[in-house]
C-alpha atoms as a PDB file:
ATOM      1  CA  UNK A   1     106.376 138.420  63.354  1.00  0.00           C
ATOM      2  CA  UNK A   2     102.545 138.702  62.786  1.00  0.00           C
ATOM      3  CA  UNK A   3     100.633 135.856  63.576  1.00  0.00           C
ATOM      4  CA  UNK A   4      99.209 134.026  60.754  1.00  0.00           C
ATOM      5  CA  UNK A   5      95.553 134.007  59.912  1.00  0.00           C
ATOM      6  CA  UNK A   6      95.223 129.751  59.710  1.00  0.00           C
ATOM      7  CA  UNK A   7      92.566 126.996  59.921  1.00  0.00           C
ATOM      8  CA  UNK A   8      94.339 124.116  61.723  1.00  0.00           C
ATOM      9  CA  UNK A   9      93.346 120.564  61.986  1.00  0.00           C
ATOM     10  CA  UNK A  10      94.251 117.908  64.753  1.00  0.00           C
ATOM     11  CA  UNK A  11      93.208 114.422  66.147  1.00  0.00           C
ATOM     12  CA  UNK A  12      93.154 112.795  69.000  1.00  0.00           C
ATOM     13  CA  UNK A  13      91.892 109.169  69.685  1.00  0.00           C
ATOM     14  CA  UNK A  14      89.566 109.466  66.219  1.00  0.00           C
ATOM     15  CA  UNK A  15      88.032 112.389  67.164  1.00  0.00           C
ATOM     16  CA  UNK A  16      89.059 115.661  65.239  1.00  0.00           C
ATOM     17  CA  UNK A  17      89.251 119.052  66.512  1.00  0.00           C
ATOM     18  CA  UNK A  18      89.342 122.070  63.916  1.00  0.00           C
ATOM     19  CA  UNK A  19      90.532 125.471  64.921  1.00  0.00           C
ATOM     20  CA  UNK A  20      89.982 129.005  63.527  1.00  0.00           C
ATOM     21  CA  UNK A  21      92.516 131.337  64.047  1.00  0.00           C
ATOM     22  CA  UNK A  22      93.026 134.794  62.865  1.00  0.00           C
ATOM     23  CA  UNK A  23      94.668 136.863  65.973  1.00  0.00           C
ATOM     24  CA  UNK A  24      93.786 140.570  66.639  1.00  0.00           C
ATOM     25  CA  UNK A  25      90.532 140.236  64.154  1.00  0.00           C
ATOM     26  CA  UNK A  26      88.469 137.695  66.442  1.00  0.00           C
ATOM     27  CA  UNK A  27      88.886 134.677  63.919  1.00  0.00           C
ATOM     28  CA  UNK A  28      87.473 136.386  60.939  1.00  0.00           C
ATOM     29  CA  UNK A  29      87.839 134.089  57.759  1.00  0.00           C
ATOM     30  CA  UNK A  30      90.242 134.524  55.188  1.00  0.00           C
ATOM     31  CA  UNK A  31      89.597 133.565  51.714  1.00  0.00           C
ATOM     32  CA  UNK A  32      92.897 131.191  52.574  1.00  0.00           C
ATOM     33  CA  UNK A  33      91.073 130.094  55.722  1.00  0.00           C
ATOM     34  CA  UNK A  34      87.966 128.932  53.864  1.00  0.00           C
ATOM     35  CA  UNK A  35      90.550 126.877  51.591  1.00  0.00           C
ATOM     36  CA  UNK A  36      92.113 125.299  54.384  1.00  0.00           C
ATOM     37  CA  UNK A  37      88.464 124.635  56.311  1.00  0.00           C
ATOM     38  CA  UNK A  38      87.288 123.270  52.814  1.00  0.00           C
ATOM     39  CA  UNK A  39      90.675 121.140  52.553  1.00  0.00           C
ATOM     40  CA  UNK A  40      90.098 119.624  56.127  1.00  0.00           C
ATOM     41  CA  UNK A  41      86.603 119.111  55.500  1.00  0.00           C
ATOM     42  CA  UNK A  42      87.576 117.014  52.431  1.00  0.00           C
ATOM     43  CA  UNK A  43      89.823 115.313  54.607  1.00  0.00           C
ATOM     44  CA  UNK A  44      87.759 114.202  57.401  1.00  0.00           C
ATOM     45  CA  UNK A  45      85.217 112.722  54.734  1.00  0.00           C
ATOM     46  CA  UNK A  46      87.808 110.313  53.862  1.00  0.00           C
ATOM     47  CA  UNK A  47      88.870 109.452  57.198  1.00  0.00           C
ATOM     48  CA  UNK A  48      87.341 105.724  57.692  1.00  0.00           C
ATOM     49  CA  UNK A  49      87.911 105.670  61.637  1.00  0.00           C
ATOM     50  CA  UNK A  50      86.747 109.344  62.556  1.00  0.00           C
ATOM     51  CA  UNK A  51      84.063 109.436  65.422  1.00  0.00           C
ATOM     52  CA  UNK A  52      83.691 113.319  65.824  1.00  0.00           C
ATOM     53  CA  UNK A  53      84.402 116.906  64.868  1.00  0.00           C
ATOM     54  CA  UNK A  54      84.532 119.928  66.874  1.00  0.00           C
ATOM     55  CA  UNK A  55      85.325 123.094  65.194  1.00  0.00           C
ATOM     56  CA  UNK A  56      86.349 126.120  67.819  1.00  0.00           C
ATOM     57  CA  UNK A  57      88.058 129.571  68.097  1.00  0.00           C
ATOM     58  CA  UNK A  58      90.915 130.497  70.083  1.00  0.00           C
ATOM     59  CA  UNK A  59      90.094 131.592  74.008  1.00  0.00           C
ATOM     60  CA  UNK A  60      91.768 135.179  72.916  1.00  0.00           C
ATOM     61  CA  UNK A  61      90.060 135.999  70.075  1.00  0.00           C
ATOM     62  CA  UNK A  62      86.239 134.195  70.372  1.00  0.00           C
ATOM     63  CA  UNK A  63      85.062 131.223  67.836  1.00  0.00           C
ATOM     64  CA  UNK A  64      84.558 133.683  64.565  1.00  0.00           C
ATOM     65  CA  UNK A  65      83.625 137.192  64.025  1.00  0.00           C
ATOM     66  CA  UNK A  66      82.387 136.473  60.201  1.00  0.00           C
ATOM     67  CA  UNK A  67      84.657 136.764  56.821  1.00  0.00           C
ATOM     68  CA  UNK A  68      87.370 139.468  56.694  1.00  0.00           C
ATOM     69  CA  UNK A  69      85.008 142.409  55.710  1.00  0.00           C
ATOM     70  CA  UNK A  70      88.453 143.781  53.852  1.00  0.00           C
ATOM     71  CA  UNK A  71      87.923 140.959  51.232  1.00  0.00           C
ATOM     72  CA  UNK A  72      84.717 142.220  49.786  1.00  0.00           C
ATOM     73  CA  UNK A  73      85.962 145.347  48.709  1.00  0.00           C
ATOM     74  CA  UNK A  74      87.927 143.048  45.816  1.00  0.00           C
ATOM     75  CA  UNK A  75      83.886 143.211  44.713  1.00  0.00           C
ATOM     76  CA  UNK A  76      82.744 144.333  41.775  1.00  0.00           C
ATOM     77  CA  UNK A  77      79.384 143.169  41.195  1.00  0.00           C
ATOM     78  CA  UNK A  78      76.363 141.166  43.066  1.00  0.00           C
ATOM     79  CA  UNK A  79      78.193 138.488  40.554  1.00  0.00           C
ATOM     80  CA  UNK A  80      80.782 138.280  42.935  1.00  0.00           C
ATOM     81  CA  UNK A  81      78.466 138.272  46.026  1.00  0.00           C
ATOM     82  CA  UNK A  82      76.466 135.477  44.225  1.00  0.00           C
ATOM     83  CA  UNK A  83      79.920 133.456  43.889  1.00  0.00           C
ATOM     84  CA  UNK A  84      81.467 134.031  47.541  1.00  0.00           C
ATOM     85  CA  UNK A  85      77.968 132.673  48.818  1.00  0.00           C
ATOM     86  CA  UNK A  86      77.775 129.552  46.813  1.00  0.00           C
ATOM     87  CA  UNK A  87      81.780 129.156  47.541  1.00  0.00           C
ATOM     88  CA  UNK A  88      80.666 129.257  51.417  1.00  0.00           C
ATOM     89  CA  UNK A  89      77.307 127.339  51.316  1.00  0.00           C
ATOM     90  CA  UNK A  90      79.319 124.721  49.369  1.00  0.00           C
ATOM     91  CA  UNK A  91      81.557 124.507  52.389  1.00  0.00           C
ATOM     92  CA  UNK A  92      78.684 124.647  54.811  1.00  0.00           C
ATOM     93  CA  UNK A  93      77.559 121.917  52.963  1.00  0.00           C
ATOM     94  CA  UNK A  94      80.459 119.634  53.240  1.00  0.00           C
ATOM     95  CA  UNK A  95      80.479 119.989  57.341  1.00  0.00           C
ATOM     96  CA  UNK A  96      76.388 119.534  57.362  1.00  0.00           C
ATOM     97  CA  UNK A  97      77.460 116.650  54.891  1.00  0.00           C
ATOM     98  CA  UNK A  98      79.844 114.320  57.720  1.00  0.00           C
ATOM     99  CA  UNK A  99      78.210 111.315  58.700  1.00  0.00           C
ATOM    100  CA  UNK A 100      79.818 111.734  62.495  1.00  0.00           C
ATOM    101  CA  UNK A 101      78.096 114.216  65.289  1.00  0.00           C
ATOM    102  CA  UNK A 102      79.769 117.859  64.696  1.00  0.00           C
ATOM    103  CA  UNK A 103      80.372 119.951  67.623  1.00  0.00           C
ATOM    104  CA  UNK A 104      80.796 123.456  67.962  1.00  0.00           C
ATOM    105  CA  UNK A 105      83.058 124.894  70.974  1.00  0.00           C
ATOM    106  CA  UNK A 106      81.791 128.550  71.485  1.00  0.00           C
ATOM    107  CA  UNK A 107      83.684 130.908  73.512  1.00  0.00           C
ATOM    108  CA  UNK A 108      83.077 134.593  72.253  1.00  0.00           C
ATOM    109  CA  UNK A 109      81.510 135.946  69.480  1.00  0.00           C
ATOM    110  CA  UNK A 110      79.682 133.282  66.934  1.00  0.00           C
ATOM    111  CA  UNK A 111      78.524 135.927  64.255  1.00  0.00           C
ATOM    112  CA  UNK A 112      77.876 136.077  59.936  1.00  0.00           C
ATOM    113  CA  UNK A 113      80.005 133.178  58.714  1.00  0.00           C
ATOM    114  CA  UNK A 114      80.827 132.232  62.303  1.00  0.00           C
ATOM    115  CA  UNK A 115      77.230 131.749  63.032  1.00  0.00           C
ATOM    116  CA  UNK A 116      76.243 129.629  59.871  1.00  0.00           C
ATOM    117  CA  UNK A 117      79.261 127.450  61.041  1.00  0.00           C
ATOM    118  CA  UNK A 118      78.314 127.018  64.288  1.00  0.00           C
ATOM    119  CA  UNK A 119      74.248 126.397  63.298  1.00  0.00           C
ATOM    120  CA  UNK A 120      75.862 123.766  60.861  1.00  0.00           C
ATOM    121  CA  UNK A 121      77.206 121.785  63.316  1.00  0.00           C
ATOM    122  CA  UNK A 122      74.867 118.945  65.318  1.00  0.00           C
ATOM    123  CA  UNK A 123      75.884 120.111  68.838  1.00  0.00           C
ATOM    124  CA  UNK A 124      76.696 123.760  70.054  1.00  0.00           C
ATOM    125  CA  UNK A 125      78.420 124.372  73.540  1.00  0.00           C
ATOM    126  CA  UNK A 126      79.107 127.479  74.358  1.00  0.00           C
ATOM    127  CA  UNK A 127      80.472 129.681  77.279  1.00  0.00           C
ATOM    128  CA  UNK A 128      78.565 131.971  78.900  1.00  0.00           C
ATOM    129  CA  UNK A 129      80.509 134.937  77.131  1.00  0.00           C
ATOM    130  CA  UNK A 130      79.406 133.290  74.006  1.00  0.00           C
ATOM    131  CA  UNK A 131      77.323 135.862  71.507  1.00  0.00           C
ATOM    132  CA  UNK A 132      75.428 134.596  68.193  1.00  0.00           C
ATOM    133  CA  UNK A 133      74.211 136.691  65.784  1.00  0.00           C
ATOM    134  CA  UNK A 134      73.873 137.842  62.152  1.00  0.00           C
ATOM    135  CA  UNK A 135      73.844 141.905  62.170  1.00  0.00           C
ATOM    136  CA  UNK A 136      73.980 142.084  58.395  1.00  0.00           C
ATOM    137  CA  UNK A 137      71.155 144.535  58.244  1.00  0.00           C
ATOM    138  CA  UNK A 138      73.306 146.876  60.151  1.00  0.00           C
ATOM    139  CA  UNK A 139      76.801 146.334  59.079  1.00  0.00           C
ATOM    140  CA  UNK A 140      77.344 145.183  55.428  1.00  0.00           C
ATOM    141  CA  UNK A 141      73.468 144.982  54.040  1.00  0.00           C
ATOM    142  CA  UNK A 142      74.122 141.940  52.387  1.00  0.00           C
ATOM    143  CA  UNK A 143      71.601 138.725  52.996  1.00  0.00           C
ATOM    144  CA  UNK A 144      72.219 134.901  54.800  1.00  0.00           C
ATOM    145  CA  UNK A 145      71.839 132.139  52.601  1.00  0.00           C
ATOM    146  CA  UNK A 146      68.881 130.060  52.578  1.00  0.00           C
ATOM    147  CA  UNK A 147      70.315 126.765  53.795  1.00  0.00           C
ATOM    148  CA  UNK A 148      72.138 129.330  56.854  1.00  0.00           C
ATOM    149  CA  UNK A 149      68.359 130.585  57.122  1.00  0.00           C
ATOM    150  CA  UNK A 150      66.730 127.349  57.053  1.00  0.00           C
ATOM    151  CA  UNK A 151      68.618 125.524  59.728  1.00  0.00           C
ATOM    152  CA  UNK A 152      68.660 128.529  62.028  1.00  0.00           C
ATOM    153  CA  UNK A 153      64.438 128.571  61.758  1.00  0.00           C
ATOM    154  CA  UNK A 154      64.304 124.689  62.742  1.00  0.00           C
ATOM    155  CA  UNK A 155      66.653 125.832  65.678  1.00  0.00           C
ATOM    156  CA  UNK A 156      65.295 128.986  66.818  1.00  0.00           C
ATOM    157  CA  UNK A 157      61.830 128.613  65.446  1.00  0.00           C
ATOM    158  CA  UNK A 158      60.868 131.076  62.456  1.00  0.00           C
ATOM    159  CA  UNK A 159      59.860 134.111  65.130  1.00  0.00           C
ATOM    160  CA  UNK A 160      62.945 134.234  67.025  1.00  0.00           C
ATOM    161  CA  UNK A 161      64.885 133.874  63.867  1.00  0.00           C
ATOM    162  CA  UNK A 162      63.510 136.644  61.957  1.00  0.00           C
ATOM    163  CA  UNK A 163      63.490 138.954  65.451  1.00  0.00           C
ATOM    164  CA  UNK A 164      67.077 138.268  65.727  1.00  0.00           C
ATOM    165  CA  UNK A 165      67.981 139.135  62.178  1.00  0.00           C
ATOM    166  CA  UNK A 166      65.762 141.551  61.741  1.00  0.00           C
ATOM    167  CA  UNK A 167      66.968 143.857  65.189  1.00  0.00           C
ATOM    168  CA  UNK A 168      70.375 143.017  64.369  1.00  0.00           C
ATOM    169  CA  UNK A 169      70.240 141.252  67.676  1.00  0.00           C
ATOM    170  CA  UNK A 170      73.173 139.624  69.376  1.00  0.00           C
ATOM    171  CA  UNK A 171      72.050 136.906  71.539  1.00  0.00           C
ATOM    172  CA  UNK A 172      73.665 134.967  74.152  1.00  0.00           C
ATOM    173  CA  UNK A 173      74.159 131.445  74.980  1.00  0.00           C
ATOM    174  CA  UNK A 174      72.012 131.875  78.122  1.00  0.00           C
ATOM    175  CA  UNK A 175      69.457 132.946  76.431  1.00  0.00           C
ATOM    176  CA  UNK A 176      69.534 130.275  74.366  1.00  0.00           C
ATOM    177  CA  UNK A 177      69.719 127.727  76.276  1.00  0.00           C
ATOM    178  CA  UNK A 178      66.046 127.118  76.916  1.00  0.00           C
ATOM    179  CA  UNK A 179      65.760 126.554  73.059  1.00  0.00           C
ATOM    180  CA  UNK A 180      67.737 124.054  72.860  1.00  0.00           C
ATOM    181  CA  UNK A 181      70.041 125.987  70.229  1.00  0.00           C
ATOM    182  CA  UNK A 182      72.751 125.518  72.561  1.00  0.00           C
ATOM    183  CA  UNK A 183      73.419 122.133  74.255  1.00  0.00           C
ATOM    184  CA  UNK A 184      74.634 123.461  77.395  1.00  0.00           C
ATOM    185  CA  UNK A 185      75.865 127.103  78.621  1.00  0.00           C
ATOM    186  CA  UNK A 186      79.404 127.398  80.931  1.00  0.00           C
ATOM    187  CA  UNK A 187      81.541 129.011  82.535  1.00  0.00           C
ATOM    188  CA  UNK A 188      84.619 130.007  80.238  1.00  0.00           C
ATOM    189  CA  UNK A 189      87.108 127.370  82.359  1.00  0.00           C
ATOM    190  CA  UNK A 190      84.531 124.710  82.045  1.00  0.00           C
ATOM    191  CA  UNK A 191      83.932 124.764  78.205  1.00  0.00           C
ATOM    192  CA  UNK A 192      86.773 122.523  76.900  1.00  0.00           C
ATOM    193  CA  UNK A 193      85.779 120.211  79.971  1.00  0.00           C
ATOM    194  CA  UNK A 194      82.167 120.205  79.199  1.00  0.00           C
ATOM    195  CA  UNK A 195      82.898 119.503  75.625  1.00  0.00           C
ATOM    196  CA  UNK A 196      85.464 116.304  76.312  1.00  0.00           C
ATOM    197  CA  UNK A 197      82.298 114.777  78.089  1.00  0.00           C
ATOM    198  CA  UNK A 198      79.971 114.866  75.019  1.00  0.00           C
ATOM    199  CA  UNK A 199      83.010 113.323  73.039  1.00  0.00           C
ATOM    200  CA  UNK A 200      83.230 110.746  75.463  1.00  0.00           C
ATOM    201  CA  UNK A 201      79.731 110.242  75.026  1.00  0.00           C
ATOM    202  CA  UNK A 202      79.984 109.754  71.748  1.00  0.00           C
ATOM    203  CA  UNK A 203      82.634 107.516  71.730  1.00  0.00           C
ATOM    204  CA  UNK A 204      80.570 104.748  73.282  1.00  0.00           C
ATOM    205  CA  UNK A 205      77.823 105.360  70.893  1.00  0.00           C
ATOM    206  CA  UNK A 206      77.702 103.085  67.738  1.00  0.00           C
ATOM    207  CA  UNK A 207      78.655 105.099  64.921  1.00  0.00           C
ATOM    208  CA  UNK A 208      76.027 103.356  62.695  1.00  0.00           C
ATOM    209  CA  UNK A 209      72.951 104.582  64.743  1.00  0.00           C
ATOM    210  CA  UNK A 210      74.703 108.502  65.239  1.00  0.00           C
ATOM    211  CA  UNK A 211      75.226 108.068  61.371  1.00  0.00           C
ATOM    212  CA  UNK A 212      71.617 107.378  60.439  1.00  0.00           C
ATOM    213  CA  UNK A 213      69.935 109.843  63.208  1.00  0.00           C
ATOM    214  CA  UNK A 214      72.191 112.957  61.507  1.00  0.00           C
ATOM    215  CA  UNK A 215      71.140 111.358  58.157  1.00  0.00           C
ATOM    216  CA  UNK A 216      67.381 110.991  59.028  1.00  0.00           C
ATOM    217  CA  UNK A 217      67.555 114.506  60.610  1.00  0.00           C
ATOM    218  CA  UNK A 218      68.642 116.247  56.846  1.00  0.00           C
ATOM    219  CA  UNK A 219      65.942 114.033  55.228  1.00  0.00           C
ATOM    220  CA  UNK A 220      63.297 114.840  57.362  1.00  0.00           C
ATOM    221  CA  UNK A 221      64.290 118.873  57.444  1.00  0.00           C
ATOM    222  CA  UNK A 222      64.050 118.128  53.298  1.00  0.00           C
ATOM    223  CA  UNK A 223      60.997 116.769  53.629  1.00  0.00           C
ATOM    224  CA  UNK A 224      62.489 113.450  52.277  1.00  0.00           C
ATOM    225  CA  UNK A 225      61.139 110.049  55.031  1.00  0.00           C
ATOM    226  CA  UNK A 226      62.865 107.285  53.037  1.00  0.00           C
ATOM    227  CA  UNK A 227      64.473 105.890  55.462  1.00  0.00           C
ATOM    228  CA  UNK A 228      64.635 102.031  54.959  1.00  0.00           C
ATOM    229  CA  UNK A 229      68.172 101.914  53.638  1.00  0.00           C
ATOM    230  CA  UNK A 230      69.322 103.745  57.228  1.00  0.00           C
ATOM    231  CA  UNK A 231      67.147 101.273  59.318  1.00  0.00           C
ATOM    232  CA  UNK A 232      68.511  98.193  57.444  1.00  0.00           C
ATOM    233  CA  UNK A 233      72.350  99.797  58.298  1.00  0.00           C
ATOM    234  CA  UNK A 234      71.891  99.514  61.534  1.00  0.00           C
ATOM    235  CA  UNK A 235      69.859  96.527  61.906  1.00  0.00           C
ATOM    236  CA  UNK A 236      71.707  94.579  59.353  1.00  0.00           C
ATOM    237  CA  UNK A 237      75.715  95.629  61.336  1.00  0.00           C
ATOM    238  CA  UNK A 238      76.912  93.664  63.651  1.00  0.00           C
ATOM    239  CA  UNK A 239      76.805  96.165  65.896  1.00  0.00           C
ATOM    240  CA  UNK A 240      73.721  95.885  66.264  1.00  0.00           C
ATOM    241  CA  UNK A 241      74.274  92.258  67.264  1.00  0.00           C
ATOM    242  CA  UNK A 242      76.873  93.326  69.616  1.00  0.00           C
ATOM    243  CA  UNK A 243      74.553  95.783  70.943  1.00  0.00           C
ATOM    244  CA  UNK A 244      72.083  93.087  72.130  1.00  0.00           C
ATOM    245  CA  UNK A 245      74.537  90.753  73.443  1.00  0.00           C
ATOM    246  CA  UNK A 246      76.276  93.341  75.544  1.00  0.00           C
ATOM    247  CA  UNK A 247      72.427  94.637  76.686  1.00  0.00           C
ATOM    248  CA  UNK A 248      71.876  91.433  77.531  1.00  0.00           C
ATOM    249  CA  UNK A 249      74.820  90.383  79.247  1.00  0.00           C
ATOM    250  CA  UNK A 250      74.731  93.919  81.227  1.00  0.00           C
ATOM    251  CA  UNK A 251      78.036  94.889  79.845  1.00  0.00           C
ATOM    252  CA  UNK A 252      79.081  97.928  77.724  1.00  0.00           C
ATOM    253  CA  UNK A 253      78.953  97.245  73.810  1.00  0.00           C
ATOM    254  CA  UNK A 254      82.709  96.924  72.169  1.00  0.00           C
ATOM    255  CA  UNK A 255      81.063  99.370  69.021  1.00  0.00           C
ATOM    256  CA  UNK A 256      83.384  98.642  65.508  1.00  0.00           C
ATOM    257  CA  UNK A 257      81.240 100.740  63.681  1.00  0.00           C
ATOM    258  CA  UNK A 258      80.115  97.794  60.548  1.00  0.00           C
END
């Protein structure tokens, strides 16, 4: 039996984990896979207890070689380039959208669609055979989104964006490193490891403050500063209270995220 192409979605301890799988074609998206990532997505932003996401690939078959390049010969005009774009930037938009850190788990190839997921997320760890890349000039001549554009130039910086679009560049995780594009580069059996320890991380952070630092973040790549109604969130919770006490009494805060 053929293994089937699937997005699958998990928790454990209120952290979920979302996996792309489509064997033998390194995790290329399905149009049924961006249903099921958009479904999950929906999900998550409903979920009144989550504390983090990380989205991965499978260790045979990399994080995500791009959408099934079989679907777009169902194309007939740029009309229907136009619509799979907004279809995907309005699922981009939903994981840029959660209020909780995103991480991205890279082993393998991050490339087209698997890129803008990956540059989506807050926090990218990859392995050292991790890859990212957009060689659209070479392959299908089609163009990245803006929003996919834009958040790779405040990662990269506009220079080494446009060199590695332009040269159809694939670059790796080592090299990125330095740039902080990617949080941390591992070896392969140290990835899932290295990844548990930012989760852990986060789960002693207060939600409230990791909510209004992502928030702040999208507002200030917008150009939008208002940022009163985040500052009074945090001040105004009582974790924040607890966060004093607990400084004060040198103990770790007991977070309950209001």
């Amino acid at each position: 039996m053929t293994a089937r192409a699937e997005v699958t979605l998990s928790f454990d301890k209120g952290c979920a984990r979302i996996v792309l799988s489509n064997p033998g074609k390194r995790n290329a998206l399905t149009w049924e896979m961006y249903e099921q990532l958009e479904a999950h997505l929906d999900e998550l932003s409903r979920h009144e207890n989550l504390r983090a996401l990380v989205i991965t690939g499978t260790a045979a078959d990399g994080f995500a070689a791009g959408t099934d390049i079989s679907q777009f010969a169902e194309f007939a005009s740029a009309d229907d380039g136009i619509e799979y774009e907004r279809r995907v930037g309005r699922i981009l938009g939903k994981l840029d959208g959660l209020a909780v850190p995103t991480i991205a788990e890279v082993h393998g190839t991050a490339v087209g669609a698997g890129l803008a997921i990956a540059v989506m997320c807050d926090i990218i760890v990859a392995d050292r055979s991790a890859r990212f890349g957009a060689p659209i000039v070479r392959t299908l001549g089609n163009c990245l989104p803006g929003a996919v554009f834009a958040r790779l130039r405040d990662r990269l910086g506009s220079a080494r964006t446009l060199s590695m679009l332009l040269t159809a560049a694939l670059v790796s995780a080592d090299d990125l490193l330095a740039s902080g594009f990617v949080l941390d580069s591992v070896e392969e059996d140290q990835l899932h490891d290295r990844v548990e320890t930012v989760i852990r991380g986060i789960r002693r952070s207060a939600p409230r403050s990791l909510a209004a630092l992502k928030a702040l973040d999208r507002r200030l790549s917008s150009g939008d500063v208002d940022d009163e109604d985040l500052l009074r969130s945090c001040y105004g919770s009582d974790d924040f209270m607890e966060g004093v006490s607990a400084f004060l009494e040198h103990r770790h805060p007991h977070w309950k995220g209001y």
